[in-house]
PDB file of N, CA and C in Angstrom:
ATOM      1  N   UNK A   1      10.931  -7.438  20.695  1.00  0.00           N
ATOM      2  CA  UNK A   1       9.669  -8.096  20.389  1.00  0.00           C
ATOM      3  C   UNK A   1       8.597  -7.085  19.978  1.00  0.00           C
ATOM      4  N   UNK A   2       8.545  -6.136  20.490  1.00  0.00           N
ATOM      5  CA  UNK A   2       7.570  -5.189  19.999  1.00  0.00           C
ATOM      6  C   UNK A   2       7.688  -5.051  18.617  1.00  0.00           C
ATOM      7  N   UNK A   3       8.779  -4.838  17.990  1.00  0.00           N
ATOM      8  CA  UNK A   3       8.910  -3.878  16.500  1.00  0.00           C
ATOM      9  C   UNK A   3       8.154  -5.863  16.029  1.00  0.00           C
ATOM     10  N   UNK A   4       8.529  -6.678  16.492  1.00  0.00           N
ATOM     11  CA  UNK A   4       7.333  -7.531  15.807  1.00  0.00           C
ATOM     12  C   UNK A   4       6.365  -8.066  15.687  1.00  0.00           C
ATOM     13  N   UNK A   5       5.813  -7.437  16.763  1.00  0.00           N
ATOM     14  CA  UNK A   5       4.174  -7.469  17.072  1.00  0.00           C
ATOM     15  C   UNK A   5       3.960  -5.929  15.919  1.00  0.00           C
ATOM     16  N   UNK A   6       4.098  -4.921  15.991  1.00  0.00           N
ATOM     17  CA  UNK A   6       4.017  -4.209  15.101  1.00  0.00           C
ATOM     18  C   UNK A   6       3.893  -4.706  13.579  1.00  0.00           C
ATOM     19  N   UNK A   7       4.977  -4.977  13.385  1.00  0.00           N
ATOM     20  CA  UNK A   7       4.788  -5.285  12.419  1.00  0.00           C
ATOM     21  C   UNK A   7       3.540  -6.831  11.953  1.00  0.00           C
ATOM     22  N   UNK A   8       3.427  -7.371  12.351  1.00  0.00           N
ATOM     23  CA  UNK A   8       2.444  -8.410  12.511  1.00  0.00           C
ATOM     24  C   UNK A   8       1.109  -7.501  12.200  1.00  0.00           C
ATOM     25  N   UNK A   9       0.497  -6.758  13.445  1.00  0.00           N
ATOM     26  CA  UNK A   9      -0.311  -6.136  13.504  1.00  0.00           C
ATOM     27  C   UNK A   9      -0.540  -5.142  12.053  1.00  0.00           C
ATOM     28  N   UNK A  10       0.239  -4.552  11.647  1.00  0.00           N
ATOM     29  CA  UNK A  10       0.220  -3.959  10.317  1.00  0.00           C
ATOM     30  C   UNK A  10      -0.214  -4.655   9.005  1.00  0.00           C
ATOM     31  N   UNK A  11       0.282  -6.229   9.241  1.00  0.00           N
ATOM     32  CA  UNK A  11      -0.059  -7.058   8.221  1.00  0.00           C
ATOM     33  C   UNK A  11      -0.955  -7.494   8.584  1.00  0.00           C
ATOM     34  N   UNK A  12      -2.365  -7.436   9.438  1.00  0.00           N
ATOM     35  CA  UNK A  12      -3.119  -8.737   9.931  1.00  0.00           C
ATOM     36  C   UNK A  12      -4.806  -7.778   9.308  1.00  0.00           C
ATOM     37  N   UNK A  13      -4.311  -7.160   8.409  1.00  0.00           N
ATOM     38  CA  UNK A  13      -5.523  -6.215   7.678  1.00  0.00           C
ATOM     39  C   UNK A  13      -5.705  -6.537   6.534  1.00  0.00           C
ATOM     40  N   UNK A  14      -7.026  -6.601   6.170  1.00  0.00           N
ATOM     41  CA  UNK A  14      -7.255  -7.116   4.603  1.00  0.00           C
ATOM     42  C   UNK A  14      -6.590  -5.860   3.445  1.00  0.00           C
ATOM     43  N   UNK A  15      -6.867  -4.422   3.940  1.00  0.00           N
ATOM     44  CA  UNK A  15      -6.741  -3.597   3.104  1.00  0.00           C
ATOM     45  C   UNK A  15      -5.580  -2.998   3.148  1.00  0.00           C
ATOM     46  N   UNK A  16      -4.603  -3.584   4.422  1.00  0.00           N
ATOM     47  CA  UNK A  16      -3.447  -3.095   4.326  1.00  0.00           C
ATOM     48  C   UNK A  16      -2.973  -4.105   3.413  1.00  0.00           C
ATOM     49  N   UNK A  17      -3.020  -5.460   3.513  1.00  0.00           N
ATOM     50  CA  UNK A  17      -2.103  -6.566   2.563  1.00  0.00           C
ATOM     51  C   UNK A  17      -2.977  -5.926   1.094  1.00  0.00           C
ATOM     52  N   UNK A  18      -3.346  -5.485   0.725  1.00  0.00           N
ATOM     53  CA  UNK A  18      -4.041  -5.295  -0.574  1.00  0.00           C
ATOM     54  C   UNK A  18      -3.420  -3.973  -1.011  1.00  0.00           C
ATOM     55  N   UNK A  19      -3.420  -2.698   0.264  1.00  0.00           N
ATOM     56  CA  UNK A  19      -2.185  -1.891  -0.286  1.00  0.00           C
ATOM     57  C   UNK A  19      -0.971  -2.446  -0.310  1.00  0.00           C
ATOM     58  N   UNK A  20      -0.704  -3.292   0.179  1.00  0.00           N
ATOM     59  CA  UNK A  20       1.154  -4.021  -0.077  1.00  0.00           C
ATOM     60  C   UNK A  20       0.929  -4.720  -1.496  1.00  0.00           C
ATOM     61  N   UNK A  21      -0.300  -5.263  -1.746  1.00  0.00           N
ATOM     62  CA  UNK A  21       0.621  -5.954  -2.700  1.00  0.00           C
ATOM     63  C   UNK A  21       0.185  -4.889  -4.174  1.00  0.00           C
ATOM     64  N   UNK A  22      -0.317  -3.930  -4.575  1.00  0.00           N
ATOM     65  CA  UNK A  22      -0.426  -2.980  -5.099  1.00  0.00           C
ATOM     66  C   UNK A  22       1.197  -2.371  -4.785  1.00  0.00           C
ATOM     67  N   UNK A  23       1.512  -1.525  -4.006  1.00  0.00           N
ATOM     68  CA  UNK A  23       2.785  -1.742  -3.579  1.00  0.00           C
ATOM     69  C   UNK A  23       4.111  -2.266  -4.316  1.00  0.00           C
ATOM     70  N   UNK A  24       3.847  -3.702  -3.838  1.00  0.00           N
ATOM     71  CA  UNK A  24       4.803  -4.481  -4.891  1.00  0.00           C
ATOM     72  C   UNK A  24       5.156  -4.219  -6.165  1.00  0.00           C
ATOM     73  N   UNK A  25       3.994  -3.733  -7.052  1.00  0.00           N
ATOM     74  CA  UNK A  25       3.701  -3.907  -8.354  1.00  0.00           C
ATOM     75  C   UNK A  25       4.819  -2.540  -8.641  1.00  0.00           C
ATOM     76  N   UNK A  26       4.307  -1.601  -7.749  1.00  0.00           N
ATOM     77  CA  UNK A  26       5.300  -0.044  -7.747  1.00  0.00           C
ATOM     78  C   UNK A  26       4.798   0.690  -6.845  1.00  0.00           C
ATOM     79  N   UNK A  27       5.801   2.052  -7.163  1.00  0.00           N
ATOM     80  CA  UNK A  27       5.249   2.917  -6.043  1.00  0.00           C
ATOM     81  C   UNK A  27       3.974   3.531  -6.460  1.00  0.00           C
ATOM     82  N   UNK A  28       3.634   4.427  -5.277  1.00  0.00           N
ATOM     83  CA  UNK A  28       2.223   4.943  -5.754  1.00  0.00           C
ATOM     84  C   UNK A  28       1.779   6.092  -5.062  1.00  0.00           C
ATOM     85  N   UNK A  29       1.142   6.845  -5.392  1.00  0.00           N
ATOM     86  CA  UNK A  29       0.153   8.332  -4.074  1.00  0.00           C
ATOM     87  C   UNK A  29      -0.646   7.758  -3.940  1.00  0.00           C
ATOM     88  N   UNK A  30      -1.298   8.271  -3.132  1.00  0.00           N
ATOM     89  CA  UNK A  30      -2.549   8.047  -1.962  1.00  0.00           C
ATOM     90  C   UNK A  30      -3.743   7.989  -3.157  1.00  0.00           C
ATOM     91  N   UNK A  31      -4.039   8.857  -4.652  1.00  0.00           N
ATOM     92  CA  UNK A  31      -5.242   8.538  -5.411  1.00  0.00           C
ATOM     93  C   UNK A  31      -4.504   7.220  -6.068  1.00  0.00           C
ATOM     94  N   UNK A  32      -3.432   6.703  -6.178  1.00  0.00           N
ATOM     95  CA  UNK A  32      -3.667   5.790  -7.419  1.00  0.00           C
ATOM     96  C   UNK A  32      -4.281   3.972  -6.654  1.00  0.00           C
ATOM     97  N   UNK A  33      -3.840   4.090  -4.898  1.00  0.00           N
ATOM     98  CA  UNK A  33      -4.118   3.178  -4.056  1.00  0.00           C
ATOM     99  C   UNK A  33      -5.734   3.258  -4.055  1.00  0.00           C
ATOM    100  N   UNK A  34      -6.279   4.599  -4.069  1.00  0.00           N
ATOM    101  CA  UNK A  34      -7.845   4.395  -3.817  1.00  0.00           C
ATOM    102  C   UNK A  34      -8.302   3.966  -4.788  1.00  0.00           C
ATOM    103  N   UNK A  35      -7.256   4.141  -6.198  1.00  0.00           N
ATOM    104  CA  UNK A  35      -8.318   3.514  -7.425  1.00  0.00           C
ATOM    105  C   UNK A  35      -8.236   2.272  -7.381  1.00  0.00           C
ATOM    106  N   UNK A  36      -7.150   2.051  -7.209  1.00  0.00           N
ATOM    107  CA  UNK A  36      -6.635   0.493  -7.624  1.00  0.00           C
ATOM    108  C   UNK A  36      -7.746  -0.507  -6.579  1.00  0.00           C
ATOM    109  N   UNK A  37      -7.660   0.034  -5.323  1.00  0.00           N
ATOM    110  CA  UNK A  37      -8.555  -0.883  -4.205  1.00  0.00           C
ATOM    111  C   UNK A  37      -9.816  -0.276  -4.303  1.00  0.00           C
ATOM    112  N   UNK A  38     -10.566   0.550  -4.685  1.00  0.00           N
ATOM    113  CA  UNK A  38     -11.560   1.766  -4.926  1.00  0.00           C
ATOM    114  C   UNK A  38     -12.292   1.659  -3.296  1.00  0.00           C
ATOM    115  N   UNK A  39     -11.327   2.492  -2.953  1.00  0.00           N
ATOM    116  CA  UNK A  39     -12.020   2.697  -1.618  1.00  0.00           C
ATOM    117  C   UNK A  39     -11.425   4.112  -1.189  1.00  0.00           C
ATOM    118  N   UNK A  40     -12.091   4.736  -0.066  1.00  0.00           N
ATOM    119  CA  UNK A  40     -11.731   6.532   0.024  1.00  0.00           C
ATOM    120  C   UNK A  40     -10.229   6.926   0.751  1.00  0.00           C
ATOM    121  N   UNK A  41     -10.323   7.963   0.230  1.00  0.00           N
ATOM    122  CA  UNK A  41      -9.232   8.602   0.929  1.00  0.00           C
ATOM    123  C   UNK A  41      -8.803   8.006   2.111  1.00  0.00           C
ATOM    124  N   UNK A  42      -9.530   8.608   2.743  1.00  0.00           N
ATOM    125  CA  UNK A  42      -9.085   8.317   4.216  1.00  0.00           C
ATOM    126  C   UNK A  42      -8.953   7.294   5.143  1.00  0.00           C
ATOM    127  N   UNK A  43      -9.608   6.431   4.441  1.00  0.00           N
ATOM    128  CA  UNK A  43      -9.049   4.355   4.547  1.00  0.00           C
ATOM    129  C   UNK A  43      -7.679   4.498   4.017  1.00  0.00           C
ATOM    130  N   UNK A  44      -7.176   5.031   2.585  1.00  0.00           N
ATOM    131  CA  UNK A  44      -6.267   4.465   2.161  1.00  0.00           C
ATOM    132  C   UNK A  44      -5.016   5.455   2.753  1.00  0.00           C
ATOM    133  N   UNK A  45      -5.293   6.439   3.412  1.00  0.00           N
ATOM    134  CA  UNK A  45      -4.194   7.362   3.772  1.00  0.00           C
ATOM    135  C   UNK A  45      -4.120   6.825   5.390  1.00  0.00           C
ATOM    136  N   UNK A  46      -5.078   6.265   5.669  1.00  0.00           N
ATOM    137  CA  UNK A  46      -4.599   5.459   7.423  1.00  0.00           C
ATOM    138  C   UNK A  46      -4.448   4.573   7.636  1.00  0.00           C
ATOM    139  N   UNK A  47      -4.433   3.440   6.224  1.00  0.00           N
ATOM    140  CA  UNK A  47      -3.487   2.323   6.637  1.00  0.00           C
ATOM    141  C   UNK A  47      -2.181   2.444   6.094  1.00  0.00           C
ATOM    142  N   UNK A  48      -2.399   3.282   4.850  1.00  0.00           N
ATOM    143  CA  UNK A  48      -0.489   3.804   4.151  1.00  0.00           C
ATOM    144  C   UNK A  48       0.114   4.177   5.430  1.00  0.00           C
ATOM    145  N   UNK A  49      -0.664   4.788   6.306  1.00  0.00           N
ATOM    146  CA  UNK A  49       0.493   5.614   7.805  1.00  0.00           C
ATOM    147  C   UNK A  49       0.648   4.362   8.587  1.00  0.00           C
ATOM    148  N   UNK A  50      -0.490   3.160   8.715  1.00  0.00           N
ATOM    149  CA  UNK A  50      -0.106   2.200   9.882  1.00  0.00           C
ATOM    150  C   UNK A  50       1.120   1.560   9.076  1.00  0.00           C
ATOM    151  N   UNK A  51       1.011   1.160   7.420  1.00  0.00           N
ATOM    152  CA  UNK A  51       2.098   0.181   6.874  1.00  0.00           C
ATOM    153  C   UNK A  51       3.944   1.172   7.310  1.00  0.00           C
ATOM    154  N   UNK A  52       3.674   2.458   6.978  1.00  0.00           N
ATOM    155  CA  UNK A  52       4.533   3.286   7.105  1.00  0.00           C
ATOM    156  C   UNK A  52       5.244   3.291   8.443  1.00  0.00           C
ATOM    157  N   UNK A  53       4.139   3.356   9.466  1.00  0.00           N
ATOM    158  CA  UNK A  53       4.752   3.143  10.737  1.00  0.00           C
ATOM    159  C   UNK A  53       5.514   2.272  10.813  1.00  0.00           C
ATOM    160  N   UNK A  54       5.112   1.149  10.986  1.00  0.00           N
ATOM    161  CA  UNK A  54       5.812  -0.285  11.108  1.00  0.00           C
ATOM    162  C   UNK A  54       7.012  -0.598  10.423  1.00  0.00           C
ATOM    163  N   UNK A  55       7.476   0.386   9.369  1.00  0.00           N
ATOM    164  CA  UNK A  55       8.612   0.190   8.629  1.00  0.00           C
ATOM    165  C   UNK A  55       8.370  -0.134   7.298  1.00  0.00           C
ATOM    166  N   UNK A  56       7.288  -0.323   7.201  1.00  0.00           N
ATOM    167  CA  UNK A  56       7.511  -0.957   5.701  1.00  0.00           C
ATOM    168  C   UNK A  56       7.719  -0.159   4.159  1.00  0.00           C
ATOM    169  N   UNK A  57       7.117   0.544   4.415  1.00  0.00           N
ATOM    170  CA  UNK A  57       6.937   1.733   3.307  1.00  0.00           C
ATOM    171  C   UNK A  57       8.322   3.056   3.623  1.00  0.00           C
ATOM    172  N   UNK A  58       8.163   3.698   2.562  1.00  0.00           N
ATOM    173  CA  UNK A  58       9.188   4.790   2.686  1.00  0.00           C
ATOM    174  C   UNK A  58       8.219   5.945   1.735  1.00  0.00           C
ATOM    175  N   UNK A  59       8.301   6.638   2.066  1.00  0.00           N
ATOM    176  CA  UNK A  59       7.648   8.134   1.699  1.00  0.00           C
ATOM    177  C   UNK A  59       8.271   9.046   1.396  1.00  0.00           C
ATOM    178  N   UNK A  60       7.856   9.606   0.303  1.00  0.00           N
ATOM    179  CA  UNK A  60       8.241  11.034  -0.726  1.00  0.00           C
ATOM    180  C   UNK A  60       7.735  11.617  -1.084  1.00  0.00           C
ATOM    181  N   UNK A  61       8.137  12.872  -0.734  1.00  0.00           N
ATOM    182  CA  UNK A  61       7.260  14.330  -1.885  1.00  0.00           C
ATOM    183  C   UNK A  61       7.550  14.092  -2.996  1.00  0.00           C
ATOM    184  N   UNK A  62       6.466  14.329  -4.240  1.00  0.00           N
ATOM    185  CA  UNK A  62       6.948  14.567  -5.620  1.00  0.00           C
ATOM    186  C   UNK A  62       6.162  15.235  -5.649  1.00  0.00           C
ATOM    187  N   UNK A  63       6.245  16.830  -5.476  1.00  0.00           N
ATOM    188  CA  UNK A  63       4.845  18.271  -5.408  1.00  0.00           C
ATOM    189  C   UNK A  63       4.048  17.882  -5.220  1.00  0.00           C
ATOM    190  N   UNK A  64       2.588  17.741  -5.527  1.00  0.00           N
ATOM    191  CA  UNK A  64       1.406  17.201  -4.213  1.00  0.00           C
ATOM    192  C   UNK A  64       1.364  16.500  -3.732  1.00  0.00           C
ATOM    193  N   UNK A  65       2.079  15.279  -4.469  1.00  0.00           N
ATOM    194  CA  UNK A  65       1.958  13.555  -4.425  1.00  0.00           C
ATOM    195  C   UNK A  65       3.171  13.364  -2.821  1.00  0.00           C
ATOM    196  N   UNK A  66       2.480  12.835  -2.020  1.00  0.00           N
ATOM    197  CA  UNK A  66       3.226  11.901  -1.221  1.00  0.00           C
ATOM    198  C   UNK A  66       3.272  10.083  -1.864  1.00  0.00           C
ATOM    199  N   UNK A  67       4.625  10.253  -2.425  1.00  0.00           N
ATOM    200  CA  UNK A  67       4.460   8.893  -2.983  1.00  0.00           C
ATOM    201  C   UNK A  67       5.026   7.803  -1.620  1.00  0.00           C
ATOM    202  N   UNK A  68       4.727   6.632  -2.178  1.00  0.00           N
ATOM    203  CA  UNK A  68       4.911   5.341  -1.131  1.00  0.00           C
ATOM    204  C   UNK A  68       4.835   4.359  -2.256  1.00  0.00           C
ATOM    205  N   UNK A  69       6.529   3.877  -1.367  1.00  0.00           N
ATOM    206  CA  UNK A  69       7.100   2.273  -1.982  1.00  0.00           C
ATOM    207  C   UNK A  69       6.946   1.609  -0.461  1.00  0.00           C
ATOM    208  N   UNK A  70       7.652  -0.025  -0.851  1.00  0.00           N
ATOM    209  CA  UNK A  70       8.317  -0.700   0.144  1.00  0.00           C
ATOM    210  C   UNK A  70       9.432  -0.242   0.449  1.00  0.00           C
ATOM    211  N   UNK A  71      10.016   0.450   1.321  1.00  0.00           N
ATOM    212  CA  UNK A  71      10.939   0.542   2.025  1.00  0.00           C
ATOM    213  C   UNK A  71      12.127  -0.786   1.709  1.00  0.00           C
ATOM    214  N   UNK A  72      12.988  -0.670   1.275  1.00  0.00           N
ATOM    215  CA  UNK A  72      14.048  -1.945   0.804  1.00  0.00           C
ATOM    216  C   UNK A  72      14.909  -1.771   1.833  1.00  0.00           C
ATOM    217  N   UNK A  73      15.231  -0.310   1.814  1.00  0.00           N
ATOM    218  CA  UNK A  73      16.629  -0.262   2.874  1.00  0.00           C
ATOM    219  C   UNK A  73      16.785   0.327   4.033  1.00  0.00           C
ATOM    220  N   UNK A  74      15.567   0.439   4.729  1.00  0.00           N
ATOM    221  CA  UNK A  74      15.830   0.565   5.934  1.00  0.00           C
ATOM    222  C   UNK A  74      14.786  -0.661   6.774  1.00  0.00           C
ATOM    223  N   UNK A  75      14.384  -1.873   6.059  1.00  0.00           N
ATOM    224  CA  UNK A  75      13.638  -3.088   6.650  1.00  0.00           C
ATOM    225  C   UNK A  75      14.774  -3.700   7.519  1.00  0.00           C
ATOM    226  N   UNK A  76      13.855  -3.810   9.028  1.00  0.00           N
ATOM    227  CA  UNK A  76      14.448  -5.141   9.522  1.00  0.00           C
ATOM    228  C   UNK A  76      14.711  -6.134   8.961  1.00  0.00           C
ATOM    229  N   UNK A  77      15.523  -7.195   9.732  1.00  0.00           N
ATOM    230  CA  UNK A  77      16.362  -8.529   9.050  1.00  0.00           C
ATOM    231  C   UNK A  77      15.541  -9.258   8.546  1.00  0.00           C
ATOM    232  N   UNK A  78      14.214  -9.387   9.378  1.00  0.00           N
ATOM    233  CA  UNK A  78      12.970 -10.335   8.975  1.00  0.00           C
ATOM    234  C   UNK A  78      12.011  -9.738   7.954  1.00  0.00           C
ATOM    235  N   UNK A  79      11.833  -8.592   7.753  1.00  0.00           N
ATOM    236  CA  UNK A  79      10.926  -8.019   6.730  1.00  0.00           C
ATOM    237  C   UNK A  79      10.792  -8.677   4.914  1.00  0.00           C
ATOM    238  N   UNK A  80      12.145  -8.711   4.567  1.00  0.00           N
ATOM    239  CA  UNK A  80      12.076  -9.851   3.229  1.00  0.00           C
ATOM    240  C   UNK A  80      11.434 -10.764   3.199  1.00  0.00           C
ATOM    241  N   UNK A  81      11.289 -11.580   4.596  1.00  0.00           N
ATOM    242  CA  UNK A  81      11.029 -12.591   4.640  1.00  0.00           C
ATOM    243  C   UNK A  81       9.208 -12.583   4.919  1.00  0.00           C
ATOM    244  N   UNK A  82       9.053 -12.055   5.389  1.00  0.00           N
ATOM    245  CA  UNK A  82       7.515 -11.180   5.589  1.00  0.00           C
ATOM    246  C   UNK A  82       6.695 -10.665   4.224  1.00  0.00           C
ATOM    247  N   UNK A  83       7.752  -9.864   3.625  1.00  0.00           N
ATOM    248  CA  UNK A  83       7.098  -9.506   2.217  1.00  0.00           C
ATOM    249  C   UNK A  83       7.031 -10.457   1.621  1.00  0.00           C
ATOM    250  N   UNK A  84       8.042 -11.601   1.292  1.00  0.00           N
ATOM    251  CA  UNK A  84       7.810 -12.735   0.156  1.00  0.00           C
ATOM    252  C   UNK A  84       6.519 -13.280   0.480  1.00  0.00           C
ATOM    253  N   UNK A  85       6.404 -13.444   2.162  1.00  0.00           N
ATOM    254  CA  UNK A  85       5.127 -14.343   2.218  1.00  0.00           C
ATOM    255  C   UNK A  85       4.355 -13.860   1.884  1.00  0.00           C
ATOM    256  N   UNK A  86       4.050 -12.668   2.123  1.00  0.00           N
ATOM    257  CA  UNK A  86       2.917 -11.382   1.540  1.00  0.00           C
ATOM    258  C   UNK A  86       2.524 -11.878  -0.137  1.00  0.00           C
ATOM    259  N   UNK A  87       4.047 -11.429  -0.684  1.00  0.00           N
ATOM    260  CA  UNK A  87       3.699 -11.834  -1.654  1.00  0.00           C
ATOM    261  C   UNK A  87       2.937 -13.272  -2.544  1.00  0.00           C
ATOM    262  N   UNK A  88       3.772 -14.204  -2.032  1.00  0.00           N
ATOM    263  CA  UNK A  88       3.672 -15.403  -2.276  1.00  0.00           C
ATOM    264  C   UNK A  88       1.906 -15.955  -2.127  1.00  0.00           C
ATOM    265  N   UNK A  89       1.188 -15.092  -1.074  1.00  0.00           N
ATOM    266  CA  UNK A  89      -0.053 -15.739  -0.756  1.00  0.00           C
ATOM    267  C   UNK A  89      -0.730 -14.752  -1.559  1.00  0.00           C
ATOM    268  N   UNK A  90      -0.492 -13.701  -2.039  1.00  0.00           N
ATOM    269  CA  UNK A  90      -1.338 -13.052  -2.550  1.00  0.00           C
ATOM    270  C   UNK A  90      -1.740 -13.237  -4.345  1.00  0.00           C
ATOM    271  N   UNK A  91      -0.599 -14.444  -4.818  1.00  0.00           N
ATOM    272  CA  UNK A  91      -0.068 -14.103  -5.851  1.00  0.00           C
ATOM    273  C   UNK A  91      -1.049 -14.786  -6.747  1.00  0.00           C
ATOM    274  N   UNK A  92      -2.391 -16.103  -6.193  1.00  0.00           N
ATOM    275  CA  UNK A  92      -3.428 -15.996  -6.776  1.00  0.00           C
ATOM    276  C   UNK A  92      -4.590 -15.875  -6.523  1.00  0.00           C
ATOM    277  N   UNK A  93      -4.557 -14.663  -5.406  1.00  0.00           N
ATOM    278  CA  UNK A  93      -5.703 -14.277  -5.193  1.00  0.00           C
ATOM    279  C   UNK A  93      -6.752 -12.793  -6.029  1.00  0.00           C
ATOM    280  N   UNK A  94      -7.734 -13.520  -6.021  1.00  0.00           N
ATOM    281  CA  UNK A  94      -8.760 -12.526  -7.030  1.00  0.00           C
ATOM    282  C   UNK A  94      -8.879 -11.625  -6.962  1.00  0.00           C
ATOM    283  N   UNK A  95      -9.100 -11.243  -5.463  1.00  0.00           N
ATOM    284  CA  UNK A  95      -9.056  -9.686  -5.249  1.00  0.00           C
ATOM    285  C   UNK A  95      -8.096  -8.703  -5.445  1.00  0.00           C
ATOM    286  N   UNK A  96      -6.748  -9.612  -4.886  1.00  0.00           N
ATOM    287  CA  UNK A  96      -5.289  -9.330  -5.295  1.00  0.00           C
ATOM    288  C   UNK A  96      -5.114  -8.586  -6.624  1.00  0.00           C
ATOM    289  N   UNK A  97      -5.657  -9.654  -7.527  1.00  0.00           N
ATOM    290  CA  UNK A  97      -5.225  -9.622  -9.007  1.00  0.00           C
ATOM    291  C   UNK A  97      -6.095  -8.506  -9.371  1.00  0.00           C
ATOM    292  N   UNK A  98      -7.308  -8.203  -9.255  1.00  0.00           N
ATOM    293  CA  UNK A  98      -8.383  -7.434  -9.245  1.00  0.00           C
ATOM    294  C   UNK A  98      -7.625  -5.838  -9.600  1.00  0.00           C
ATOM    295  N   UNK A  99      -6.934  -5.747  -7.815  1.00  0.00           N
ATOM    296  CA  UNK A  99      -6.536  -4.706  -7.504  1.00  0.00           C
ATOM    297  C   UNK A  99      -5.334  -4.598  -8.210  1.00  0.00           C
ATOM    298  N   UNK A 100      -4.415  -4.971  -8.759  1.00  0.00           N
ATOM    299  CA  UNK A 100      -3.432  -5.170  -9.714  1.00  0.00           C
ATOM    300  C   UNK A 100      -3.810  -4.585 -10.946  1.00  0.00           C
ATOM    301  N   UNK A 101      -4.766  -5.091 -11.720  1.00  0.00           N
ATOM    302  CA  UNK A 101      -5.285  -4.924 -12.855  1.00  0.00           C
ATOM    303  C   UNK A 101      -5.710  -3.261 -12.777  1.00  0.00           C
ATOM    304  N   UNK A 102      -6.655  -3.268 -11.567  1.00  0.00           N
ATOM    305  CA  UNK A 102      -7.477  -1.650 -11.666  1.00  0.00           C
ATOM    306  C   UNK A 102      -5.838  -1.013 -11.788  1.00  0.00           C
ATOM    307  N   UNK A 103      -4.675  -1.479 -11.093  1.00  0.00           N
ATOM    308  CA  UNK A 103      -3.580  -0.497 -10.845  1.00  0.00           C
ATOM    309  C   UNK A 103      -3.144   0.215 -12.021  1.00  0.00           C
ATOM    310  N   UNK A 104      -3.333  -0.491 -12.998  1.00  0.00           N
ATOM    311  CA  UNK A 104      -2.700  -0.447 -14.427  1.00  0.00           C
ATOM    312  C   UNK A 104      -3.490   1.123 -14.944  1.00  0.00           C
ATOM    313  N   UNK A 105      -4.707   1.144 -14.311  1.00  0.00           N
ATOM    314  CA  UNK A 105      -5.228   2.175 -15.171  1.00  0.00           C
ATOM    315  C   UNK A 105      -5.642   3.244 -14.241  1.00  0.00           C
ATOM    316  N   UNK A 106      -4.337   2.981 -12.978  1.00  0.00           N
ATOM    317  CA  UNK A 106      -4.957   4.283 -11.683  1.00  0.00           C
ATOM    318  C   UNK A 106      -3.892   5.521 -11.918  1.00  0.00           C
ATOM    319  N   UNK A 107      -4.365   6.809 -12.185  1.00  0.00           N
ATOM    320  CA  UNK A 107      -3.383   8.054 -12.323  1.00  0.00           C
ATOM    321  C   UNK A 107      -3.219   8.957 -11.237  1.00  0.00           C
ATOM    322  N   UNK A 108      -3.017   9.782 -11.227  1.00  0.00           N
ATOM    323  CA  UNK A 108      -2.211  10.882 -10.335  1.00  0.00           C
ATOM    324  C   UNK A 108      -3.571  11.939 -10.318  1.00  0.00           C
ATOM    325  N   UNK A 109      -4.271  12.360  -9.766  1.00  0.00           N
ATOM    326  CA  UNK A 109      -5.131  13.497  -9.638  1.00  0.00           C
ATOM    327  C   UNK A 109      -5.038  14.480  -8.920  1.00  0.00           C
ATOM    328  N   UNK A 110      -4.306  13.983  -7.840  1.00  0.00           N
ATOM    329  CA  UNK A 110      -3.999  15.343  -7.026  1.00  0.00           C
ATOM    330  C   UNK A 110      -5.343  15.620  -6.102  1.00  0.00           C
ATOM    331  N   UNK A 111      -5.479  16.957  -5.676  1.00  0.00           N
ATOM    332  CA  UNK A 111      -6.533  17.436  -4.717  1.00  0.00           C
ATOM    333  C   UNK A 111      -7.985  16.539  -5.139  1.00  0.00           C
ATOM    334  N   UNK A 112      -8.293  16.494  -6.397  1.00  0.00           N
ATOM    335  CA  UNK A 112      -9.452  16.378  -7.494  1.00  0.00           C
ATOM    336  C   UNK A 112      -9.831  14.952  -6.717  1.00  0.00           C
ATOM    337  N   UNK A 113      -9.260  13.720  -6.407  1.00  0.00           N
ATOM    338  CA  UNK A 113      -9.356  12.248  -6.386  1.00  0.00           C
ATOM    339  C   UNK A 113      -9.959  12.096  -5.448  1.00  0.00           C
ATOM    340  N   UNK A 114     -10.078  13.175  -4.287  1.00  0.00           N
ATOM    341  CA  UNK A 114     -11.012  12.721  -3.533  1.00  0.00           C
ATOM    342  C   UNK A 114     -12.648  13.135  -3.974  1.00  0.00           C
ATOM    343  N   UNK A 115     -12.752  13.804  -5.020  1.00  0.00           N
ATOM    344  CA  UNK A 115     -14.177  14.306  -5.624  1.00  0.00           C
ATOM    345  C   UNK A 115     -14.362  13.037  -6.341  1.00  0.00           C
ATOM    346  N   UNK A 116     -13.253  13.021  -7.004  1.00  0.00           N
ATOM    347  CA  UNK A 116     -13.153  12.141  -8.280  1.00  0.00           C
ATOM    348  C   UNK A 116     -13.385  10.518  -8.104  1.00  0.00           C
ATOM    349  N   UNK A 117     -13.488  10.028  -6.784  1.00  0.00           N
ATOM    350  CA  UNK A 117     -13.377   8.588  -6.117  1.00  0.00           C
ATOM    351  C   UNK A 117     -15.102   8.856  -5.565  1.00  0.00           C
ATOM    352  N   UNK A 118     -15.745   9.992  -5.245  1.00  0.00           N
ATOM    353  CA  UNK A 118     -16.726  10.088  -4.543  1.00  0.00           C
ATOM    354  C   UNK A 118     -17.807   9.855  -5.612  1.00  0.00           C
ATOM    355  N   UNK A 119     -17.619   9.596  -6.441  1.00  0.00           N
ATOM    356  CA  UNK A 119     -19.133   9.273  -7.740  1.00  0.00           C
ATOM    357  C   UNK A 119     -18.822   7.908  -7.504  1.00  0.00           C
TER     358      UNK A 119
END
């Protein structure tokens, strides 16, 4: 029961379901989540660690970039079933779509994105 209160708790955040469904769309580093949701660093690097905790995400070096997907293959039995809903409710929401759209035009900056997010 715990790993699903965890996981519950991970989803019961506005800005974590907003990094998931950014997420969905593809993977991503820590600047292309702050553009897409335009919010700082350090919001978007401490709920990437709560989604991460809980299982959902999977994490990679690509040289500076710690990238982050959904985790496909190491989700509990119930997690599919969790993401669809994720998905499914998010799929016409404004802010959702919002953050979708900014995604399209969020890049890779590296060290710079946290200067670069601060104007």
């Amino acid at each position: 029961m715990r790993d699903v209160v965890k996981a519950m708790k991970a989803l019961s955040d506005e800005t974590r379901l907003r990094i998931f469904n950014v997420l969905l769309e593809r993977e991503c580093c820590v600047c292309e989540v702050m553009q897409a949701l335009d919010i700082s660093q350090t919001r978007a690097s401490r709920n990437l660690r709560i989604l991460h905790d809980a299982g959902f995400l999977r994490m990679r070096k690509e040289g500076l970039w710690a990238m982050y997907s959904i985790d496909q293959g190491g989700m509990r039995e119930y997690y599919p079933s969790l993401i669809e809903a994720v998905r499914e409710s998010l799929r016409d929401d404004e802010l959702a779509a919002l953050d979708r759209k900014r995604l399209k035009t969020a890049e890779r900056v590296g060290p710079a994105c946290v200067k670069k997010s601060a104007r």
